[in-house]
Protein backbone atom coordinates (compact mmCIF):
# COMPACT_ATOMS: atom_id res chain seq x y z
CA UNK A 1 -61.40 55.68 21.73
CA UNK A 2 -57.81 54.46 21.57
CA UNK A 3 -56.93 51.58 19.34
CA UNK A 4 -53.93 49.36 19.96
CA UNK A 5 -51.87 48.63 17.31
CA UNK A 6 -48.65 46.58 17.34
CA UNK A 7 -45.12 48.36 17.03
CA UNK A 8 -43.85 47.94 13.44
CA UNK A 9 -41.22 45.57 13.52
CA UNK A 10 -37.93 46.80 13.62
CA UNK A 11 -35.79 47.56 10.81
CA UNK A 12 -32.94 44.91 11.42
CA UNK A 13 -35.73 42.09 11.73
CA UNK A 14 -36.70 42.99 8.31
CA UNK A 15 -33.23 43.13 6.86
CA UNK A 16 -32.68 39.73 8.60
CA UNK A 17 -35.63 38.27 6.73
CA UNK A 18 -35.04 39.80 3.55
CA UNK A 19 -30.47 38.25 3.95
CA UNK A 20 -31.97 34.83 4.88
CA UNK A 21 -31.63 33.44 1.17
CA UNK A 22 -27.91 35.35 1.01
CA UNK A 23 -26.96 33.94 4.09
CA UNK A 24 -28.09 30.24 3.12
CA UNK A 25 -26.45 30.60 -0.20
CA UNK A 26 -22.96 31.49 1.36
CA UNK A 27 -23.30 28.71 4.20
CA UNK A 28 -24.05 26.83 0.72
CA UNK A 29 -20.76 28.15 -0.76
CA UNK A 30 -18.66 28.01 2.40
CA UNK A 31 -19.80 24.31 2.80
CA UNK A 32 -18.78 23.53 -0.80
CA UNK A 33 -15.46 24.91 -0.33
CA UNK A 34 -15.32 22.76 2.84
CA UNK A 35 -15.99 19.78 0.91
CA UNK A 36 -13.77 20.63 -2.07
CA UNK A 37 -10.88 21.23 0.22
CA UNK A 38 -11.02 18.19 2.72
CA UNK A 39 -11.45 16.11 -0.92
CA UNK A 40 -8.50 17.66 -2.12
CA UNK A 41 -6.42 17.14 1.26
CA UNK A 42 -8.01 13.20 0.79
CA UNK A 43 -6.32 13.39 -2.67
CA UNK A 44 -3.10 14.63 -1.64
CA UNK A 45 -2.79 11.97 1.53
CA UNK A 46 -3.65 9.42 -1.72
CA UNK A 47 -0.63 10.33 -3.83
CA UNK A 48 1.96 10.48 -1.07
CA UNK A 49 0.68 7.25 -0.26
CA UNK A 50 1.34 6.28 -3.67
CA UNK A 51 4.60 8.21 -4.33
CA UNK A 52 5.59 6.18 -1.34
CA UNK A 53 4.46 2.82 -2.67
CA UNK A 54 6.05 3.49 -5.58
CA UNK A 55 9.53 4.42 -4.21
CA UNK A 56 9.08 0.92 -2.05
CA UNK A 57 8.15 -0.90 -5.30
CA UNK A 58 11.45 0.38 -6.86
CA UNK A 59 13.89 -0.03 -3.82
CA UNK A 60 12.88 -3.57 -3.73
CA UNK A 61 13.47 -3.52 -8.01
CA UNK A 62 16.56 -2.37 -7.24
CA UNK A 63 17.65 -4.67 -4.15
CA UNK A 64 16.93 -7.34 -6.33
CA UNK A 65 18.78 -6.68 -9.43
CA UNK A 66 22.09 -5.34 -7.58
CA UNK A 67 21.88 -9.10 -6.21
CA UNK A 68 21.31 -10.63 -9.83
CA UNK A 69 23.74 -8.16 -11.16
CA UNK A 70 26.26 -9.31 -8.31
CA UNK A 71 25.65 -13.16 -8.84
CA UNK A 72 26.10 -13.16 -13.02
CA UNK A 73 29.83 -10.65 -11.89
CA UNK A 74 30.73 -14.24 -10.04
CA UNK A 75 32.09 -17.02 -12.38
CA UNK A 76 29.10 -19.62 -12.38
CA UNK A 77 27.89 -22.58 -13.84
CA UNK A 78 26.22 -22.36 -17.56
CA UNK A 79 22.71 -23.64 -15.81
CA UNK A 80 23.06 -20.09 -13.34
CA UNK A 81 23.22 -17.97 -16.73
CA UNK A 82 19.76 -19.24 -17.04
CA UNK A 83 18.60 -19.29 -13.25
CA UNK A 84 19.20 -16.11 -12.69
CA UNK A 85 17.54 -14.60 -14.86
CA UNK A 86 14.74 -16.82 -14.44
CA UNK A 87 14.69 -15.83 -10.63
CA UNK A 88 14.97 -12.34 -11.62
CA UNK A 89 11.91 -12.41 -13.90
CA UNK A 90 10.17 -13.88 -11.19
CA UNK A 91 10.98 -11.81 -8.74
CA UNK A 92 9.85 -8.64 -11.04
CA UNK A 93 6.33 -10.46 -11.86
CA UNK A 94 6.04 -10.97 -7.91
CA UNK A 95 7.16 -7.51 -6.95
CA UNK A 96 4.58 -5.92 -10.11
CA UNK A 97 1.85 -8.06 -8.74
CA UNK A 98 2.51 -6.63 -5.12
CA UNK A 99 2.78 -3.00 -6.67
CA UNK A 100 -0.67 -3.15 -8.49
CA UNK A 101 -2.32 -4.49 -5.60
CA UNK A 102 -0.84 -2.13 -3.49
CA UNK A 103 -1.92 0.89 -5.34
CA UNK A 104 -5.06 -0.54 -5.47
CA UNK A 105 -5.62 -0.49 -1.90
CA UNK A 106 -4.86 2.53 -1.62
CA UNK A 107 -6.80 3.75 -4.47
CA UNK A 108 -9.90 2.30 -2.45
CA UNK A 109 -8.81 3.87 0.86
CA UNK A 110 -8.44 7.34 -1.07
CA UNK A 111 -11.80 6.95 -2.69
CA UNK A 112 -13.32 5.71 0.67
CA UNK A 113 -12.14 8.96 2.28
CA UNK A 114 -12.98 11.33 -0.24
CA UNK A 115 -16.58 9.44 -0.29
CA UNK A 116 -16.18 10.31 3.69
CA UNK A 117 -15.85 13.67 2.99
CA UNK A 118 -18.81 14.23 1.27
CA UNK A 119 -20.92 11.71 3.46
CA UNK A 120 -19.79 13.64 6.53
CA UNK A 121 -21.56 17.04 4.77
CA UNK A 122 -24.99 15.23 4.26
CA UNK A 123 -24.99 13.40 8.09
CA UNK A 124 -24.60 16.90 9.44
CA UNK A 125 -27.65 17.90 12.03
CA UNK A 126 -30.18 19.20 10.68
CA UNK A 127 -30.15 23.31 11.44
CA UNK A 128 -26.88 23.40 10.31
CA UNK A 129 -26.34 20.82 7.51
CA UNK A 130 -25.97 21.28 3.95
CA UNK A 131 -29.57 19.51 3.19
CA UNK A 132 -31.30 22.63 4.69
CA UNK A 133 -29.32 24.65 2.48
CA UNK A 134 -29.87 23.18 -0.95
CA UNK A 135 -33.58 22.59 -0.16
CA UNK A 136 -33.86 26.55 0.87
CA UNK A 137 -31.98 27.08 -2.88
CA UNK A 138 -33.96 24.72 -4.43
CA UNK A 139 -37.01 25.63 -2.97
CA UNK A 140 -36.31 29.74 -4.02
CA UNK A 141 -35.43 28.10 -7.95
CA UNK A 142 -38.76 26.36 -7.91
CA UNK A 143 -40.38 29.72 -6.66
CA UNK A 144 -39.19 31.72 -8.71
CA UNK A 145 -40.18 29.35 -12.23
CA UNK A 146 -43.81 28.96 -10.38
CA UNK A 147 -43.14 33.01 -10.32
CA UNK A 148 -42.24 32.78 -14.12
CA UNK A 149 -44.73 30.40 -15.61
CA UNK A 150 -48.17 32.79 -13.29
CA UNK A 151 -46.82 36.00 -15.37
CA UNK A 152 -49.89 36.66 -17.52
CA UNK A 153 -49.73 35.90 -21.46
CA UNK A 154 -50.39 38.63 -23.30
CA UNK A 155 -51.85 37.54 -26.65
CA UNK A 156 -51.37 39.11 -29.88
């Protein structure tokens, strides 16, 4: 009588089976990386947008007082000793308002992008997203407490 059995499976299926957790927990790694690093390059676009808004902010600063500066160097009346510095001031409150509300913007666009960034990682499809990933982790956490609390108490 000859039985049939099945052929074992073969060693690198087993191997594969027993890496699966490694592997997600890499693609887990390799995927926060991703994220951290497109945030930071979202960061970085944000400050030379700001460095940039800045350096506007203070050419326009300066335009303005070299043309103050220029007017007072001019013999004037005694009411221009008092209207120019009036227009200066109001210049400088309209150019800080601008500024503000300039870096603001782009405050918002940076955060928008770096919220894009992490959006983009949690719309991924499905076999290859990082969803599958952190359920497979959590999933092995929460097996191995259930693993944890079935030990049997020994009593004393």
């Amino acid at each position: 009588m000859s039985s049939k059995t099945s052929p074992p499976a073969s060693n690198h299926e087993a191997v594969a089976v027993n890496l699966a957790p490694v592997n997600l927990m890499a693609d887990l790694s390799r995927q926060q990386l991703a994220l951290a690093t497109e945030s930071a390059c979202a960061l970085f676009r944000g400050s030379e947008a700001m460095r940039k808004i800045q350096q506007q902010a203070a050419h326009q600063a300066c335009v303005h007082h070299e043309a103050a500066a220029q007017r007072l160097r001019e013999t004037c009346e005694p009411a221009d000793l008092l209207a120019i510095p009036s227009d200066l001031l109001r210049l400088n409150l309209q150019g800080a308002a601008e500024y503000w509300q300039a870096l603001m913007a782009n405050a918002l666009k940076t955060q928008f992008e770096m919220m894009g960034c992490a959006n983009r990682i949690f719309n991924t499809k499905a076999e290859n997203g990082f969803k599958p990933a952190l359920e497979a982790w959590q999933a092995a956490m929460t097996g191995s407490l259930n693993g944890v609390a079935n030990w049997p108490v020994t009593q004393e």
